[in-house]
N, C-alpha and C. Protein backbone atom coordinates (compact mmCIF):
# COMPACT_ATOMS: atom_id res chain seq x y z
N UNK A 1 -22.19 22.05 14.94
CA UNK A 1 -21.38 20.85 15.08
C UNK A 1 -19.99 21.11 14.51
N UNK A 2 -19.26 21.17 15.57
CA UNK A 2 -17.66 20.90 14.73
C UNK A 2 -16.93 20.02 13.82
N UNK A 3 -16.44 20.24 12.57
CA UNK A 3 -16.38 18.93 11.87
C UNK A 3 -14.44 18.93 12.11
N UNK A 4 -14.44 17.92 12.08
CA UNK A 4 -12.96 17.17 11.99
C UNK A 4 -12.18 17.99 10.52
N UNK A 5 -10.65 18.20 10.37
CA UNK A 5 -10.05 18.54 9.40
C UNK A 5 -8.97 17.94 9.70
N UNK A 6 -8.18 17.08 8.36
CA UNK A 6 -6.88 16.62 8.10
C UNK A 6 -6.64 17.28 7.00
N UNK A 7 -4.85 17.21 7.18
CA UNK A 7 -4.39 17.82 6.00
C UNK A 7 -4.09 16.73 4.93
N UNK A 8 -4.59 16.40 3.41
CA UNK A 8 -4.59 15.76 2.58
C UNK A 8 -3.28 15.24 2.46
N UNK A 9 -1.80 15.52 2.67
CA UNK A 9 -0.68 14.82 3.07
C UNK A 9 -0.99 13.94 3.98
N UNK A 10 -1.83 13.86 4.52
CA UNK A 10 -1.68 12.38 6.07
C UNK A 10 -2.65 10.98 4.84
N UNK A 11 -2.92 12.13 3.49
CA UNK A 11 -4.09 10.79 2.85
C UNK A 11 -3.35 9.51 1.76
N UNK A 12 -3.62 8.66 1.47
CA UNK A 12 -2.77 8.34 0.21
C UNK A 12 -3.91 7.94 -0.72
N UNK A 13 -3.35 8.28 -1.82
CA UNK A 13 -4.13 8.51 -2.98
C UNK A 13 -3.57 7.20 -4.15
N UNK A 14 -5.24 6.39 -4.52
CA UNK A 14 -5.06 5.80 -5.53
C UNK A 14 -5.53 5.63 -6.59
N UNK A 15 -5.23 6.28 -7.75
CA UNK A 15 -5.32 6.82 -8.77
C UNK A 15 -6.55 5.26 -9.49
N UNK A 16 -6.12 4.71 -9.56
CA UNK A 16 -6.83 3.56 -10.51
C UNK A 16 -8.33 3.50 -9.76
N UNK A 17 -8.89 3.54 -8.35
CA UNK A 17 -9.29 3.73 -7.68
C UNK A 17 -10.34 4.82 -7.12
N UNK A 18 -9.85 5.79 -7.74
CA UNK A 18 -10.52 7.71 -7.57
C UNK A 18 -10.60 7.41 -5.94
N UNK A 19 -9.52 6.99 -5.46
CA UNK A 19 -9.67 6.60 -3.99
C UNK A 19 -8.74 7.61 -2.88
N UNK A 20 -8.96 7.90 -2.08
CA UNK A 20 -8.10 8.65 -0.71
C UNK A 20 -8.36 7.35 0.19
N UNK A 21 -7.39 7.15 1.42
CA UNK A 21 -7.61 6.48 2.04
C UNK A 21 -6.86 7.38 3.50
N UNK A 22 -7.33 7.13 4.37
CA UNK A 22 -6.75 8.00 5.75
C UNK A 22 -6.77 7.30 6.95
N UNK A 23 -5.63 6.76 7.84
CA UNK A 23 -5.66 6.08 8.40
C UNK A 23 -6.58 6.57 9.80
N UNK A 24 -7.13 5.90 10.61
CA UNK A 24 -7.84 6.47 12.04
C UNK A 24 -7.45 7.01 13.22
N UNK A 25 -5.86 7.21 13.26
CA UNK A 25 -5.09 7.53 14.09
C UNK A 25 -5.59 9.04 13.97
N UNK A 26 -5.87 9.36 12.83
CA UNK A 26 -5.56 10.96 12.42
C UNK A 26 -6.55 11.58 13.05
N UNK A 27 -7.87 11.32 13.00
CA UNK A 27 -9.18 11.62 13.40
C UNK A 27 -10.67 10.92 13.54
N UNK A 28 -10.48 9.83 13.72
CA UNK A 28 -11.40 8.47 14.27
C UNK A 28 -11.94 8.55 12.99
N UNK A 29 -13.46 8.46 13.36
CA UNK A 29 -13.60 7.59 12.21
C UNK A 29 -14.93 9.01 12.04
N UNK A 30 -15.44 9.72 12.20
CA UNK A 30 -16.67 11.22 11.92
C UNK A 30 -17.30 10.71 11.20
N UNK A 31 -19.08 11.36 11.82
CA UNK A 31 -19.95 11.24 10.61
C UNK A 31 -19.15 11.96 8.89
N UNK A 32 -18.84 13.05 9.41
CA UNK A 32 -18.51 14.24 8.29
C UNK A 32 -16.48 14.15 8.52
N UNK A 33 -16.07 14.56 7.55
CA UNK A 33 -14.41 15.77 7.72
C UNK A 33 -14.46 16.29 6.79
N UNK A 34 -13.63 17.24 6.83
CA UNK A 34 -12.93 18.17 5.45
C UNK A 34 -11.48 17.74 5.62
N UNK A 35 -11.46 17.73 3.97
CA UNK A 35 -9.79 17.23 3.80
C UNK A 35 -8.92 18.59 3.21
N UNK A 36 -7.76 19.30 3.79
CA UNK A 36 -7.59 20.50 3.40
C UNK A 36 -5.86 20.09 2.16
N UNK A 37 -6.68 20.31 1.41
CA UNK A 37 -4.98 20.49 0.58
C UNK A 37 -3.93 21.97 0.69
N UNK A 38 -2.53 20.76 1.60
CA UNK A 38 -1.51 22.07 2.27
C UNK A 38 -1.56 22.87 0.95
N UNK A 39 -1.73 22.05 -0.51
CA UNK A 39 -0.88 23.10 -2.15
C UNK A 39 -1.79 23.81 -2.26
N UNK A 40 -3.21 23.93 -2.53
CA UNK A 40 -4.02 24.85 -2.73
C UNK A 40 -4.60 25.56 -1.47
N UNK A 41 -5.04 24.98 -0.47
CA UNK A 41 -5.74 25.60 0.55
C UNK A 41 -7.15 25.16 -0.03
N UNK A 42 -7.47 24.23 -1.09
CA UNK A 42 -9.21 23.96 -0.86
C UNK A 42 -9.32 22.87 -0.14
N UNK A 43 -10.52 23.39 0.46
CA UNK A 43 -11.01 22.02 1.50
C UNK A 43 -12.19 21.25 0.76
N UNK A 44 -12.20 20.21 1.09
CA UNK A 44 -13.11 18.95 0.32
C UNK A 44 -14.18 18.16 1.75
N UNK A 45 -15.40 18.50 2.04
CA UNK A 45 -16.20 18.15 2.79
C UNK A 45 -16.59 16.97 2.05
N UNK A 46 -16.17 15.52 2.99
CA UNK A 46 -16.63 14.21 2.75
C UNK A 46 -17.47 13.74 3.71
N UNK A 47 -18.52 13.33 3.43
CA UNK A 47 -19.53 12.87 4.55
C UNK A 47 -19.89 10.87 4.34
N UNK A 48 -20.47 10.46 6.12
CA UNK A 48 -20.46 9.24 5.64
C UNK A 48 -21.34 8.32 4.54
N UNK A 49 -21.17 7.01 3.70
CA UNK A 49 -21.84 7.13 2.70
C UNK A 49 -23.50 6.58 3.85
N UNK A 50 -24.52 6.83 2.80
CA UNK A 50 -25.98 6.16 3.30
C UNK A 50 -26.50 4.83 3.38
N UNK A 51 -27.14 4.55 3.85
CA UNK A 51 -28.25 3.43 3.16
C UNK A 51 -28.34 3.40 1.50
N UNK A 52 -28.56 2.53 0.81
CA UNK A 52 -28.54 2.82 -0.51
C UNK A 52 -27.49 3.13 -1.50
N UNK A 53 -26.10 3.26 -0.89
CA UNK A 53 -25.09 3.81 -1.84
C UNK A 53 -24.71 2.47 -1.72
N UNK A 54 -24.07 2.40 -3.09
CA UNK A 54 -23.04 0.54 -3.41
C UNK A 54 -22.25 0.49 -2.77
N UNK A 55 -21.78 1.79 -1.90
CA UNK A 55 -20.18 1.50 -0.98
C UNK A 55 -20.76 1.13 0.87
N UNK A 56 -22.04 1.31 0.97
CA UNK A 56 -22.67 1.18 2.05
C UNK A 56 -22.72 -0.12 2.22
N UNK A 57 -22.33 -0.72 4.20
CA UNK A 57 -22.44 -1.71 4.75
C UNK A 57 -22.93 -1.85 5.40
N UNK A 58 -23.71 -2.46 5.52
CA UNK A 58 -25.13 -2.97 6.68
C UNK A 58 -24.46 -2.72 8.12
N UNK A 59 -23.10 -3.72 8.12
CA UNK A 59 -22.32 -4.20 9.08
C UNK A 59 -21.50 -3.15 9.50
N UNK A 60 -20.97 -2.02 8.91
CA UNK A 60 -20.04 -1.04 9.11
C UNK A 60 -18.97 -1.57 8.89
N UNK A 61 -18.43 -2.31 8.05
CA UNK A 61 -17.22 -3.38 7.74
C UNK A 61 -16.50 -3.24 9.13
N UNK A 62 -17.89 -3.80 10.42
CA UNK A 62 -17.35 -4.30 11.92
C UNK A 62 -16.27 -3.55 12.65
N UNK A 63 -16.71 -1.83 12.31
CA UNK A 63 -15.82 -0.58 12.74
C UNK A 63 -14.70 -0.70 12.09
N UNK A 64 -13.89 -1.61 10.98
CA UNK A 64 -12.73 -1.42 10.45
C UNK A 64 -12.11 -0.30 9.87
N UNK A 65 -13.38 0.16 8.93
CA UNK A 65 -13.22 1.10 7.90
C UNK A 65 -15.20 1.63 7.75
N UNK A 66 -15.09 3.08 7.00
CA UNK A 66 -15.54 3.95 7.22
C UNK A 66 -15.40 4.14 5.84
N UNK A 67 -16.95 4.47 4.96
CA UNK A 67 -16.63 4.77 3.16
C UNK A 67 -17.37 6.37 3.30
N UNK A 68 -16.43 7.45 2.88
CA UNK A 68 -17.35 8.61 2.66
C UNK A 68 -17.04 9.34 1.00
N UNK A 69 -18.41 9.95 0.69
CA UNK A 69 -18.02 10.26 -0.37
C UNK A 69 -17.89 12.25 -0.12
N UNK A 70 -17.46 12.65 -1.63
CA UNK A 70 -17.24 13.84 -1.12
C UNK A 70 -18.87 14.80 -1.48
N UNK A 71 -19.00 15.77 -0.84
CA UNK A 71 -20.36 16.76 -0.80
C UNK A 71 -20.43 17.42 -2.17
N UNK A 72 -19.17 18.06 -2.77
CA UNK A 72 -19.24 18.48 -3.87
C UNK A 72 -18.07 18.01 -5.11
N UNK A 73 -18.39 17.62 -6.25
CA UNK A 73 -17.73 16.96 -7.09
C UNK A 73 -16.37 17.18 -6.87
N UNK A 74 -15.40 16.13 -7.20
CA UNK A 74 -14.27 16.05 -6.96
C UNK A 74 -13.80 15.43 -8.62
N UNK A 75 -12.58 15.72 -9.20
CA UNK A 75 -12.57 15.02 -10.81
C UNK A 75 -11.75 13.59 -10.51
N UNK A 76 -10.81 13.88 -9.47
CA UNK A 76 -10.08 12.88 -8.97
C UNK A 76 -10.27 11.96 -8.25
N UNK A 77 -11.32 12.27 -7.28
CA UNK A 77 -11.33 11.29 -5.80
C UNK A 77 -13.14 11.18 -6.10
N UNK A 78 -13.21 10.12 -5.81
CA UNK A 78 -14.68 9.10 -5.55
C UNK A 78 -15.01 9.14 -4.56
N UNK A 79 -14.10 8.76 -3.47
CA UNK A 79 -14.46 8.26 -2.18
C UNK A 79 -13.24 8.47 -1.23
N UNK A 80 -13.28 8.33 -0.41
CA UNK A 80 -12.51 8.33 1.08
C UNK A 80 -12.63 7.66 2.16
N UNK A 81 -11.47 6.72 1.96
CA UNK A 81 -11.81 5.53 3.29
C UNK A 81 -10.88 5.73 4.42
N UNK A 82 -11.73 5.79 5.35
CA UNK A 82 -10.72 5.54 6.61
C UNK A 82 -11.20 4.42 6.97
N UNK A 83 -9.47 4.53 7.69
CA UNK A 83 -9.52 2.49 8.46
C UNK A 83 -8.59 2.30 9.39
N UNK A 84 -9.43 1.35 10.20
CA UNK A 84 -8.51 1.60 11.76
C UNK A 84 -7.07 1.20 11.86
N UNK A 85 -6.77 2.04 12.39
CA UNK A 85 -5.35 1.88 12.57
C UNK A 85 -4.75 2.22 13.92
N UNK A 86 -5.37 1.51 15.11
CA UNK A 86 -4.85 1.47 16.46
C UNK A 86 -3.93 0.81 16.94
């Protein structure tokens, strides 16, 4: 399966938050992406959250937005939301 990649410049970051947010223009809305930072070159595999996680919506907050967390620890970022932006 091919996974989606943005470059972490298209993300905005909110610190109070441990939040990324990425608008849907960039790459819809993926089960999975990797987010590549242009400064280092590491990539960050975020997948969508489950059943059972506190950021999970029954409803899919009605295709608006999309909560993923990342696969392997991150010190900064919690989560990663994309949200539509058509």
């Amino acid at each position: 399966m091919k996974v989606d990649m943005v470059d972490l410049k298209w993300c905005e970051f909110y610190k109070a938050g441990k939040r990324l947010s990425l608008a849907s223009e960039f790459c819809g809305m993926p089960s999975q992406i990797d987010v590549r930072s242009q400064t280092t070159g590491k990539i960050v595999r975020f997948v969508a959250v489950q059943p059972g996680d506190p950021w999970y919506d029954q409803d899919n907050w009605d295709g608006e937005q999309m909560v993923y967390r990342p696969t392997t620890p991150v010190p900064n970022v919690e989560k990663l939301v994309i949200y539509h932006a058509y």
